[in-house]
C-alpha atoms as a PDB file:
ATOM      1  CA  UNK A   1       8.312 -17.423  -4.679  1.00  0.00           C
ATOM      2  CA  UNK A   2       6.596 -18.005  -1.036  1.00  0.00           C
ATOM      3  CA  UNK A   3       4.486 -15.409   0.644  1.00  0.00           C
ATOM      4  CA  UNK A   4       3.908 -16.274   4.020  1.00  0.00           C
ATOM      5  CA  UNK A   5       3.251 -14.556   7.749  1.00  0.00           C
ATOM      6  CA  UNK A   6       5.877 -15.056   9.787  1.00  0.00           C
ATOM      7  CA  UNK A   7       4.374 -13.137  12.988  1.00  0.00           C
ATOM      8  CA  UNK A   8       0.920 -10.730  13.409  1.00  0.00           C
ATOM      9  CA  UNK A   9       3.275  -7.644  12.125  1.00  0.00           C
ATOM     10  CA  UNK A  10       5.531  -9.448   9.754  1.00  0.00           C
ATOM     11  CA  UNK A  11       5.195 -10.652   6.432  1.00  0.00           C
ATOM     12  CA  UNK A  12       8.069 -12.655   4.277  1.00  0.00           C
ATOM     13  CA  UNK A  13       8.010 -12.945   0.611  1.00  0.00           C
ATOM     14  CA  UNK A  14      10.744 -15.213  -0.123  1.00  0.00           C
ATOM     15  CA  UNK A  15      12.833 -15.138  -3.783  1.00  0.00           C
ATOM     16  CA  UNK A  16      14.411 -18.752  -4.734  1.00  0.00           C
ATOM     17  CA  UNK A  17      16.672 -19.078  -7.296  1.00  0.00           C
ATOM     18  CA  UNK A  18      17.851 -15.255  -8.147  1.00  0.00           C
ATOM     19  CA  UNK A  19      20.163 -14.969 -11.183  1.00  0.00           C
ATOM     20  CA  UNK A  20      21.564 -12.789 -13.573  1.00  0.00           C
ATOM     21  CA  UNK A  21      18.406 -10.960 -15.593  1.00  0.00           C
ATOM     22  CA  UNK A  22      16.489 -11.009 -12.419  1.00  0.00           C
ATOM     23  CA  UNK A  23      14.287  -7.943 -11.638  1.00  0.00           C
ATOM     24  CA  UNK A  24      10.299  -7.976  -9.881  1.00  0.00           C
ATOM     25  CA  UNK A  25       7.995  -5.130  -9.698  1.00  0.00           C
ATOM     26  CA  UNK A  26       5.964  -4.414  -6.917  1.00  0.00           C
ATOM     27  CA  UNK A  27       3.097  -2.149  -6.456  1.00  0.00           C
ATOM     28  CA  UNK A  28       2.798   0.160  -3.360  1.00  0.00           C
ATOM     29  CA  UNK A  29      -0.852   1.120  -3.321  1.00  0.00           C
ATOM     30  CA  UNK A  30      -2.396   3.196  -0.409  1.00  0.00           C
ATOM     31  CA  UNK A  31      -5.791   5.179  -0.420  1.00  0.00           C
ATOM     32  CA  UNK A  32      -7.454   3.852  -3.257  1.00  0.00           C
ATOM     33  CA  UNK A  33     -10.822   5.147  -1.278  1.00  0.00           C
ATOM     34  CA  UNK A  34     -11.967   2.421  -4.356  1.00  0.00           C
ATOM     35  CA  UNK A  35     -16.267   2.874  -3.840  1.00  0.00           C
ATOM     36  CA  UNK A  36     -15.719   6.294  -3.653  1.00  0.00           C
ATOM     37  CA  UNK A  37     -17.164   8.249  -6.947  1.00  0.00           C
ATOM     38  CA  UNK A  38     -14.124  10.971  -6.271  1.00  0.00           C
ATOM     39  CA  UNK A  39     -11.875   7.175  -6.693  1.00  0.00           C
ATOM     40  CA  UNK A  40      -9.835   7.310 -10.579  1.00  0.00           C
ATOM     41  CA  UNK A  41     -10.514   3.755 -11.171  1.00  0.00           C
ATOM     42  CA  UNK A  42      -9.210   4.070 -14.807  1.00  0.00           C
ATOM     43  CA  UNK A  43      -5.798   5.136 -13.113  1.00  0.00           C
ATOM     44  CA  UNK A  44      -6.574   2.305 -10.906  1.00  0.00           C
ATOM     45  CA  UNK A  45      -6.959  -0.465 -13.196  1.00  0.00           C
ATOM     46  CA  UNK A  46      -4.253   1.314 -15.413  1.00  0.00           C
ATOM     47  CA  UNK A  47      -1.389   0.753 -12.652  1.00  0.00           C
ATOM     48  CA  UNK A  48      -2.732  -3.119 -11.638  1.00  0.00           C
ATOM     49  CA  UNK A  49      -2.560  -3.960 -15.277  1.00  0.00           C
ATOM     50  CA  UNK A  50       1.233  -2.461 -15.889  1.00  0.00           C
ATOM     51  CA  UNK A  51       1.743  -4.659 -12.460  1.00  0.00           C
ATOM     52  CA  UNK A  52       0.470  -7.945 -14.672  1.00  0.00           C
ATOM     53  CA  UNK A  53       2.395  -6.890 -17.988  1.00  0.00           C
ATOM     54  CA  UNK A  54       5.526  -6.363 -15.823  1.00  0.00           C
ATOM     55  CA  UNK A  55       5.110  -9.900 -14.167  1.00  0.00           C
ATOM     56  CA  UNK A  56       4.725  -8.276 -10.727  1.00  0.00           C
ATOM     57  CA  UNK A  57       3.041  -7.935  -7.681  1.00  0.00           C
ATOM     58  CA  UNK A  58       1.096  -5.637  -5.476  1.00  0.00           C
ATOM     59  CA  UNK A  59       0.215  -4.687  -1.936  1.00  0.00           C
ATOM     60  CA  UNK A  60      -1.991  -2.259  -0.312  1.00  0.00           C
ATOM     61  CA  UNK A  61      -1.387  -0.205   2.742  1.00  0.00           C
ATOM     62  CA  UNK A  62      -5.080   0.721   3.994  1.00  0.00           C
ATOM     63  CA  UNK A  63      -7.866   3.156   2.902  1.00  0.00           C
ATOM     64  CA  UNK A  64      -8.982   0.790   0.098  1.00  0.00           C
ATOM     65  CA  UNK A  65     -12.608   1.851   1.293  1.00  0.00           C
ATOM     66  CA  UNK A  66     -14.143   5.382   1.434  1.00  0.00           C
ATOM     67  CA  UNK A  67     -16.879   3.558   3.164  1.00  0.00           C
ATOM     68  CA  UNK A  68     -18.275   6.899   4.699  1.00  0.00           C
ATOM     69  CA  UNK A  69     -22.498   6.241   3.775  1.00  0.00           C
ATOM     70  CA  UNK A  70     -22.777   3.984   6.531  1.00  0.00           C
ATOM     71  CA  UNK A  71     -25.819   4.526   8.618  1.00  0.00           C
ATOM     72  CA  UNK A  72     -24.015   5.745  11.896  1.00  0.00           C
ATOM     73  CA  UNK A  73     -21.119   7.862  10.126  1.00  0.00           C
ATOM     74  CA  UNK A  74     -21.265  11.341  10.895  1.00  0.00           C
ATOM     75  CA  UNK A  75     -19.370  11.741   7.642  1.00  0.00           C
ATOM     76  CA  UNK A  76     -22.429  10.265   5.765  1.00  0.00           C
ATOM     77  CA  UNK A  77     -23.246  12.240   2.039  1.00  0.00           C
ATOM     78  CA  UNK A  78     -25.846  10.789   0.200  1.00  0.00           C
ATOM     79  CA  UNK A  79     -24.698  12.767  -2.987  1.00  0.00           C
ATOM     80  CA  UNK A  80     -20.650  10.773  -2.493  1.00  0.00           C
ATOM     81  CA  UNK A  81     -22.471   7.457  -2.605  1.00  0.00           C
ATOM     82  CA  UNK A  82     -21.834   5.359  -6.047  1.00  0.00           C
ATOM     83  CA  UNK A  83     -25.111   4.481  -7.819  1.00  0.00           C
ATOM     84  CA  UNK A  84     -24.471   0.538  -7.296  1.00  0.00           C
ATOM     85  CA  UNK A  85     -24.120   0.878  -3.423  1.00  0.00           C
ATOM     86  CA  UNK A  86     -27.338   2.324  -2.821  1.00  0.00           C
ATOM     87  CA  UNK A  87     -28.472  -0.545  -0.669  1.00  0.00           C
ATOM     88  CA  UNK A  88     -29.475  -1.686   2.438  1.00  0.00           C
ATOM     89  CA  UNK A  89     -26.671  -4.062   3.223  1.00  0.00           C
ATOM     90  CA  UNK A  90     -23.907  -0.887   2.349  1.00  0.00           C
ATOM     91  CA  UNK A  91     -21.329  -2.632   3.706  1.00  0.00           C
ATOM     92  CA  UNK A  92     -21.680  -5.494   2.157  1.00  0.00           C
ATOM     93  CA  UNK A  93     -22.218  -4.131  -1.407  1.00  0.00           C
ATOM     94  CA  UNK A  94     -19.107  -2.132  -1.899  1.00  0.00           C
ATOM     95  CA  UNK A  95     -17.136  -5.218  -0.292  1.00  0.00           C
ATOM     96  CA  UNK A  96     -18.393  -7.366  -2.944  1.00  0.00           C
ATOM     97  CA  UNK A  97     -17.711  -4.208  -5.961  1.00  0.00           C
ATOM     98  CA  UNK A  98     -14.211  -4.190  -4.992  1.00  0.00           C
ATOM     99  CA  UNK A  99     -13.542  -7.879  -4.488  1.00  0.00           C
ATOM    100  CA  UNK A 100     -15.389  -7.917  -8.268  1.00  0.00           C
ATOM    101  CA  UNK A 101     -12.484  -5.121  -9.114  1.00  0.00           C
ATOM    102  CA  UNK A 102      -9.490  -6.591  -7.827  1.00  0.00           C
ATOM    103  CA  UNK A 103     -10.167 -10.475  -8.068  1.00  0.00           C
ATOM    104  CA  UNK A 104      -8.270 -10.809 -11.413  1.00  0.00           C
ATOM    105  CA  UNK A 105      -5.167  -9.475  -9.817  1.00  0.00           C
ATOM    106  CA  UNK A 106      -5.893 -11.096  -6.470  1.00  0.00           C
ATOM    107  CA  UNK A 107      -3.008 -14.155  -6.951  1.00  0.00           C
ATOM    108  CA  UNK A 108      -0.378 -11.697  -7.490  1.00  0.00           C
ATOM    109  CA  UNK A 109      -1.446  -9.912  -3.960  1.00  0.00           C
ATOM    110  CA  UNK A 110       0.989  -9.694  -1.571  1.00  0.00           C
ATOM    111  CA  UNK A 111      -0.977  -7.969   1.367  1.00  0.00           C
ATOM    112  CA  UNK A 112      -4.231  -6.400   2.443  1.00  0.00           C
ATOM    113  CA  UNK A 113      -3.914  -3.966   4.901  1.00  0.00           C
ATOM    114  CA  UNK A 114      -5.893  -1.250   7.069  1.00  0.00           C
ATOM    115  CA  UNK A 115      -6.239   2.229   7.178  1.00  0.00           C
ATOM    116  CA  UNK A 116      -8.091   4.989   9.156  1.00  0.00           C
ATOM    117  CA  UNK A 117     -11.114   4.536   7.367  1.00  0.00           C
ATOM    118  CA  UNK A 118     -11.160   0.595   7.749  1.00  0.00           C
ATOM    119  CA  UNK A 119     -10.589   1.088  11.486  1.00  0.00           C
ATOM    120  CA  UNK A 120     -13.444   3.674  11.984  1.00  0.00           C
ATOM    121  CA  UNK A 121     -15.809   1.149  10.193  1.00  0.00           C
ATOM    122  CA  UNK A 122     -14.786  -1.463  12.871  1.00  0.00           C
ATOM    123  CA  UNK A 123     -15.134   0.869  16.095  1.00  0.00           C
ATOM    124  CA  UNK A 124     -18.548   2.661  14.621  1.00  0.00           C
ATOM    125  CA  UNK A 125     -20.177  -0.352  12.654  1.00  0.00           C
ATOM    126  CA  UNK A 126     -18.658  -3.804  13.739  1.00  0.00           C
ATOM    127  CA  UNK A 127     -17.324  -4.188  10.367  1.00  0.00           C
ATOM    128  CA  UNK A 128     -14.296  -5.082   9.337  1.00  0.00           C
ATOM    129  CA  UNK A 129     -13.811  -4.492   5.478  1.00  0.00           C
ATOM    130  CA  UNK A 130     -10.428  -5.620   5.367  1.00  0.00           C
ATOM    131  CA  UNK A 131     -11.250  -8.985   6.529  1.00  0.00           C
ATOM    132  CA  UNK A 132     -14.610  -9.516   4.392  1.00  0.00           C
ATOM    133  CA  UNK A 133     -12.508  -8.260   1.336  1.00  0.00           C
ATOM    134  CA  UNK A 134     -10.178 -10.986   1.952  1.00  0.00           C
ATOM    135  CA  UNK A 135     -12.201 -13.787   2.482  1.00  0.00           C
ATOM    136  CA  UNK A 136     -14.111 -12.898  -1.176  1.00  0.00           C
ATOM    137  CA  UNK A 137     -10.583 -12.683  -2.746  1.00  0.00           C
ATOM    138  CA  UNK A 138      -9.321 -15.759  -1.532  1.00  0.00           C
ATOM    139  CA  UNK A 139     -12.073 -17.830  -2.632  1.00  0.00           C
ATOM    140  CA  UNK A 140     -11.224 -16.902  -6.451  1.00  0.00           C
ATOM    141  CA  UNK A 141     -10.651 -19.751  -8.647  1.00  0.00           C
ATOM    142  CA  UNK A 142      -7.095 -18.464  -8.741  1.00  0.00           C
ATOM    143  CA  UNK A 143      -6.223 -18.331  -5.378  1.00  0.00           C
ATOM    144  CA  UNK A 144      -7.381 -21.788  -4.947  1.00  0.00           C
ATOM    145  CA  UNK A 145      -5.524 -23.000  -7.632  1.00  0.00           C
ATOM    146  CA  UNK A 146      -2.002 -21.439  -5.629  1.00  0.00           C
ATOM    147  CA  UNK A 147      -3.567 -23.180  -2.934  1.00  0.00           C
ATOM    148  CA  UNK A 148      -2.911 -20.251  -0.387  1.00  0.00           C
ATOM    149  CA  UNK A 149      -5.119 -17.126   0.579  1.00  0.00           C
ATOM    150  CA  UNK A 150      -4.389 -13.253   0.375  1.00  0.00           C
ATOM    151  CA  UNK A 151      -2.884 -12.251   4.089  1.00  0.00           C
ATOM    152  CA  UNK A 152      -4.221  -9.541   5.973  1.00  0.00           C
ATOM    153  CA  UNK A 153      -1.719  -6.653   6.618  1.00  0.00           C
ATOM    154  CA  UNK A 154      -2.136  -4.025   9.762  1.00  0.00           C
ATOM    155  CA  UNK A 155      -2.030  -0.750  10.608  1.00  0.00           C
ATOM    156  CA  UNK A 156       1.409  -0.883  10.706  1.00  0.00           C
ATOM    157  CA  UNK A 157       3.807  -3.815   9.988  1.00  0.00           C
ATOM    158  CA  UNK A 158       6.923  -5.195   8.203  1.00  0.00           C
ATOM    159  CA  UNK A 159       7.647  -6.874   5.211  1.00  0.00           C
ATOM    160  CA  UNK A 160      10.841  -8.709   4.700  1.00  0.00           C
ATOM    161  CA  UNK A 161      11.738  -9.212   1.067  1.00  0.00           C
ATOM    162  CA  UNK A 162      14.321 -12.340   0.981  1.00  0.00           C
ATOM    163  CA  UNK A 163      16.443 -13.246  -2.055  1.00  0.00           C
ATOM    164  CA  UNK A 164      18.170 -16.316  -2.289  1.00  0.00           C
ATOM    165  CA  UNK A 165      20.898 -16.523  -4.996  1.00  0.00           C
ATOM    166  CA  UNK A 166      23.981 -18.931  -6.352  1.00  0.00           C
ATOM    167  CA  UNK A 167      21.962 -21.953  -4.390  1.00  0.00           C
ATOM    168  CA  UNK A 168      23.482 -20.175  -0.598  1.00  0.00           C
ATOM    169  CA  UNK A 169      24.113 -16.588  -0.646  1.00  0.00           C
ATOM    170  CA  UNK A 170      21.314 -14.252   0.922  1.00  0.00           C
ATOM    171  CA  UNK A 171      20.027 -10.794   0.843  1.00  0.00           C
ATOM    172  CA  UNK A 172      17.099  -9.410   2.512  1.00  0.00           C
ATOM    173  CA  UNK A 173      15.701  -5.754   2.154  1.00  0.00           C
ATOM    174  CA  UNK A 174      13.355  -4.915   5.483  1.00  0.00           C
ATOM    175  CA  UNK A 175      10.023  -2.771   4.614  1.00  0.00           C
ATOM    176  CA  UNK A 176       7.998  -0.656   7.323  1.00  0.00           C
ATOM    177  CA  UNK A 177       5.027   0.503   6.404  1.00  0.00           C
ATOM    178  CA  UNK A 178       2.620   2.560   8.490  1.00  0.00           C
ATOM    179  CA  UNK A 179      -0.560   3.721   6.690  1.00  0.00           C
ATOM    180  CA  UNK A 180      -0.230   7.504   8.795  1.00  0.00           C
ATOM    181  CA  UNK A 181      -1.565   9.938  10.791  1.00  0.00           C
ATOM    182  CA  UNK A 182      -2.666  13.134  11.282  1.00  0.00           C
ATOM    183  CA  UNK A 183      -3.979  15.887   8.666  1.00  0.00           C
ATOM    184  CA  UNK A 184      -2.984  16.753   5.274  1.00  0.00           C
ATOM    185  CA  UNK A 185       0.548  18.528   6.106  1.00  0.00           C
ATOM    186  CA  UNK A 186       0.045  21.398   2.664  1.00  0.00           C
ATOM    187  CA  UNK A 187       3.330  22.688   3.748  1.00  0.00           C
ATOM    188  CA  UNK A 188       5.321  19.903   4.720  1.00  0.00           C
ATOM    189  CA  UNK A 189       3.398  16.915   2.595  1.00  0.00           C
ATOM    190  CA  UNK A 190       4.435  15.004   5.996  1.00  0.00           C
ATOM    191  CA  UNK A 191       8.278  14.832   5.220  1.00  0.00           C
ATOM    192  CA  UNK A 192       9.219  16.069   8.465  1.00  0.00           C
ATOM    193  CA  UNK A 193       8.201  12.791   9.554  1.00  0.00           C
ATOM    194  CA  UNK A 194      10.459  11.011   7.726  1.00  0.00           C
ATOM    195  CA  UNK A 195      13.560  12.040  10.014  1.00  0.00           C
ATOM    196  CA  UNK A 196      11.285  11.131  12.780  1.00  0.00           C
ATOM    197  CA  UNK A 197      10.772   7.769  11.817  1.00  0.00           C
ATOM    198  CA  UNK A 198      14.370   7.161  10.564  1.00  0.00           C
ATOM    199  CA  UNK A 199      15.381   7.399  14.871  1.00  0.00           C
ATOM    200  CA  UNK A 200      13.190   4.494  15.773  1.00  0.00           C
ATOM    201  CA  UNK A 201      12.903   3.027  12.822  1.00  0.00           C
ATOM    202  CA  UNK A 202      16.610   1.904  11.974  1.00  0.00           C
ATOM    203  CA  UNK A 203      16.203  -1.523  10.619  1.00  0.00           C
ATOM    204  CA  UNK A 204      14.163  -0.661   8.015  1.00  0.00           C
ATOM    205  CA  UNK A 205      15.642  -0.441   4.177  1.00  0.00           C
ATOM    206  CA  UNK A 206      12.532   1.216   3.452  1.00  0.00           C
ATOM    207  CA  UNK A 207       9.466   3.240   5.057  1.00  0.00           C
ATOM    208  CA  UNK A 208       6.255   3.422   3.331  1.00  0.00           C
ATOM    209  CA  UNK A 209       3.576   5.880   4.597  1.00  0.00           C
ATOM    210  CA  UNK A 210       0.314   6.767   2.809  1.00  0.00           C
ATOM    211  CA  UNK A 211      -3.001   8.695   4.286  1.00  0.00           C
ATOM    212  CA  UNK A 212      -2.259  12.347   3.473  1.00  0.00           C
ATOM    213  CA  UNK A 213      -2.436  12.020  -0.251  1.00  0.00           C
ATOM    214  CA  UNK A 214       0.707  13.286  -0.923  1.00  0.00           C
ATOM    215  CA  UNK A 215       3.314  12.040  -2.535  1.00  0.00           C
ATOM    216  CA  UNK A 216       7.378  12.042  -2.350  1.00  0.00           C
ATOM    217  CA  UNK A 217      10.323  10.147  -2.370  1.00  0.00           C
ATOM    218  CA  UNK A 218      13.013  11.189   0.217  1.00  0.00           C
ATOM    219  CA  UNK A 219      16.734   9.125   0.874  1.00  0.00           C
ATOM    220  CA  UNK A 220      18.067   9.665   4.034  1.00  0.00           C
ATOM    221  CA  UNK A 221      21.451   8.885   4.270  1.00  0.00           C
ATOM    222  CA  UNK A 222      23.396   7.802   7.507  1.00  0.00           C
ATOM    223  CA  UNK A 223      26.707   7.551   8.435  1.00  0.00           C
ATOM    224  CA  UNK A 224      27.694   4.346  10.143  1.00  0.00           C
ATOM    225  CA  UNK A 225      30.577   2.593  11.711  1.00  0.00           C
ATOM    226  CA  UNK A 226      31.195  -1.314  12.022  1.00  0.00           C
ATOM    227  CA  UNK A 227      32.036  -2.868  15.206  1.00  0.00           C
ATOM    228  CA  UNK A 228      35.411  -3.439  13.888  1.00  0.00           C
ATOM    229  CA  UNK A 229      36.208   0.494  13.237  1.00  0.00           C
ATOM    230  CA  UNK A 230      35.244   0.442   9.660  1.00  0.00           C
ATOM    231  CA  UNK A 231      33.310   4.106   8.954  1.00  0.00           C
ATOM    232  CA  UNK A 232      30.652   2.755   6.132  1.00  0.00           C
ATOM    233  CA  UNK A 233      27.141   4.946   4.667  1.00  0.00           C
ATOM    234  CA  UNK A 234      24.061   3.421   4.126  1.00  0.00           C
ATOM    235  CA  UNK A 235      20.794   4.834   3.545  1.00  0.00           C
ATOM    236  CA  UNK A 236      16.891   4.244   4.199  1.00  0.00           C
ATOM    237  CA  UNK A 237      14.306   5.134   1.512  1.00  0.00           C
ATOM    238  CA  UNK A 238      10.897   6.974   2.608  1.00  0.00           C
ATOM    239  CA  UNK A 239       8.337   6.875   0.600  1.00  0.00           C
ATOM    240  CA  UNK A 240       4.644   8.371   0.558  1.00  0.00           C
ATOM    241  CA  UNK A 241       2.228   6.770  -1.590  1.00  0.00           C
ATOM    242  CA  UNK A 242      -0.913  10.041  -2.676  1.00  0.00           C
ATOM    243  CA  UNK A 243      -3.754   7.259  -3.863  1.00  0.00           C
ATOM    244  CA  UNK A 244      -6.877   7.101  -6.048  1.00  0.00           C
ATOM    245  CA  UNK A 245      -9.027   9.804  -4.447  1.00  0.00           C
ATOM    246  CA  UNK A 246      -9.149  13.410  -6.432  1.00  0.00           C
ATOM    247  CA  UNK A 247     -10.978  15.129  -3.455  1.00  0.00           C
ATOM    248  CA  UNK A 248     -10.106  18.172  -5.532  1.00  0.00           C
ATOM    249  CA  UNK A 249     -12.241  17.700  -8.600  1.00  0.00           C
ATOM    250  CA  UNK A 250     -12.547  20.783 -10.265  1.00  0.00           C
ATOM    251  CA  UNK A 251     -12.391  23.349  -7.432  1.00  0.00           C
ATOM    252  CA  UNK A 252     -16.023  24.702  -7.041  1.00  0.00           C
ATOM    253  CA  UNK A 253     -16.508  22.663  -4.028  1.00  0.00           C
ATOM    254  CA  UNK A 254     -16.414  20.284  -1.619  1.00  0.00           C
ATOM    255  CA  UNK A 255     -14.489  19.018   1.749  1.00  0.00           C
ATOM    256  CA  UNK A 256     -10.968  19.439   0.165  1.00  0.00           C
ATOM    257  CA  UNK A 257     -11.959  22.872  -1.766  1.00  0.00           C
ATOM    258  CA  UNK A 258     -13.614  24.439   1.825  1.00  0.00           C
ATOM    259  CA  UNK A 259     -10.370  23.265   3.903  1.00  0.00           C
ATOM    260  CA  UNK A 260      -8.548  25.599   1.501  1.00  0.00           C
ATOM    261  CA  UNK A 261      -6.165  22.239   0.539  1.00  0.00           C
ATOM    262  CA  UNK A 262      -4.251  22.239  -3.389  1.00  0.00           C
ATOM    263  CA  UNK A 263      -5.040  19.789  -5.771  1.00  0.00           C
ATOM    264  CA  UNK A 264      -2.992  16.662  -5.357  1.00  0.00           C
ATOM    265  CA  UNK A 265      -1.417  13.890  -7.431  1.00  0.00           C
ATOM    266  CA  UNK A 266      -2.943  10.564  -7.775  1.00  0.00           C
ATOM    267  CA  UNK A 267      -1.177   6.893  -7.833  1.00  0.00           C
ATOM    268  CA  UNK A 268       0.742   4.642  -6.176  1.00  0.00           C
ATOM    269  CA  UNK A 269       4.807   4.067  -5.686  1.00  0.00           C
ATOM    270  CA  UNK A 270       6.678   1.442  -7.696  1.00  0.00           C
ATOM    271  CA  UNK A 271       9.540  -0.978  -5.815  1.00  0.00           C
ATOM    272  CA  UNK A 272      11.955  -2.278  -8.043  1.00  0.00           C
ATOM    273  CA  UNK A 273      14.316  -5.272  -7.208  1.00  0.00           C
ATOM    274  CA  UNK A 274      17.278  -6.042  -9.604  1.00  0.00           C
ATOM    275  CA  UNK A 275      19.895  -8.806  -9.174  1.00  0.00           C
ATOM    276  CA  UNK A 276      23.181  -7.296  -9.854  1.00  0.00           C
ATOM    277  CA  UNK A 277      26.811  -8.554  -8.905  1.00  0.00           C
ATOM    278  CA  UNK A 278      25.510 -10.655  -6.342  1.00  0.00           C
ATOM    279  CA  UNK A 279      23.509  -8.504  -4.676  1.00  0.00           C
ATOM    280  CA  UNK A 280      19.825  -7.210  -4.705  1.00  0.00           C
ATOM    281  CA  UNK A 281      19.574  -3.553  -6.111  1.00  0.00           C
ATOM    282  CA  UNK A 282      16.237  -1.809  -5.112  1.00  0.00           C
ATOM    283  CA  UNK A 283      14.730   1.405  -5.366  1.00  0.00           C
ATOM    284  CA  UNK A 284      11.331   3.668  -5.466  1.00  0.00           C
ATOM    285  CA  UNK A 285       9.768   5.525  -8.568  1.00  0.00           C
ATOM    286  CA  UNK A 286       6.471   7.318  -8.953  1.00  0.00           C
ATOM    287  CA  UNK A 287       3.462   5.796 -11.045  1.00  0.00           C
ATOM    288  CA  UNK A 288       2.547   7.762 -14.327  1.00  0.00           C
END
């Protein structure tokens, strides 16, 4: 297996040798919000250890940091702030927690990227989490050994999943992600933006979107015609990944409980390849 960038918004994890038995897990994480004491990191540690067991790998589409106790964050609450992070050098300390967190899993990484909260710790603080995070990870004994370092996703970006199978056939299975936008969508959980993104989007096998903390999995089917006149269906899979953060707690209080917002599910997605008749089989399934 090679993990590699192939361009600032692509990255290519390449599968040699695919044969009969073949399957890989991989991890979609998004909004872990990881130094934040509303973050389940017993869920958290629960789903990168079923990654390990199942031989797999992960990736993380943004919001890894709360990061919100900085000194210039209007969002600042003293009383959200984890006992270990009280310090001067804020920044720095919950970098260093998570790196401590995730560096046992950090050769089977695929992918670091931002979210809304990374990018407002860059415009209001000069800091860019994402980047420090990666640095600490890919100075682990482990990485070292692979002799490579973790990449640094985007906002938004691609990653191509290539299989290579019976020494020359070829199969690739295109992933967008895009970490998300706007607010919570109690209603619609944000699937309206799925048909959206399916118009300008039509290369990708998959869409991944995280940042409302909800969660679904939604096919869209389309029906296509070769150049030849040959009427065919194929389909893209949307996915929207809730994360670690129960801003709900118990409902007495707080920024989710005053916005009037439900409590929400917590976890990551699940990508599952599977060699089968040569071909690559792939779908998404909910963390438990």
């Amino acid at each position: 297996m090679d993990i590699e960038r192939t361009s600032r918004a692509v990255v290519t994890v390449r599968f040699k040798d695919v044969a009969a038995g073949w399957e890989k897990w991989i991890l979609l994480r998004s909004d872990a919000h990881h130094d934040s004491p509303k973050c389940d990191r017993k869920l958290e540690k629960q789903h990168l250890d079923e990654m390990v067991y199942r031989d797999g790998l992960w990736v993380d589409f943004g919001d890894l940091f709360d990061a919100m106790q900085g000194k210039f964050d209007p969002r600042r609450n003293f009383d959200e702030l984890r006992p270990e992070d009280k310090k001067t050098a804020y920044y720095n300390s919950i970098v260093r927690h998570a790196a401590e967190f995730l560096e046992p899993y950090a050769d089977r990484c695929i992918m670091l990227g931002a979210g809304n909260h990374e990018a407002a710790t860059l415009k209001n603080a000069n800091v860019d989490l994402t980047s420090m995070l990666v640095d600490k990870l890919s100075e682990s004994d482990a990485m070292k050994e692979l002799g490579r370092e973790v990449l640094i996703g985007c906002y938004g970006g691609w990653i191509r999943f290539c299989f290579t199978f019976n020494k020359t056939k070829t199969k690739q299975v295109r992933l967008r992600y895009f970490h998300g936008a706007g607010g919570a969508a109690p209603v619609t959980k944000g699937v309206i933006q799925t048909n959206r993104q399916a118009v300008f989007l039509p290369d990708a096998n998959i869409v991944i979107n995280g940042h409302n903390h909800q969660s679904y999995i939604l096919p869209l089917v389309r029906d296509r015609l070769t150049e030849r006149g040959k009427q065919y269906k194929d389909e893209q899979l949307h996915g929207r990944i809730p994360g670690y953060k129960d801003d709900y707690g118990d409902g007495t209080g707080g920024y989710a409980v005053e916005k009037g917002m439900a409590p929400g599910s917590l976890g990551a997605l699940w990508l599952h390849f599977k060699y089968r008749q040569d071909s690559i089989g792939y779908g998404l399934t909910l963390t438990d």
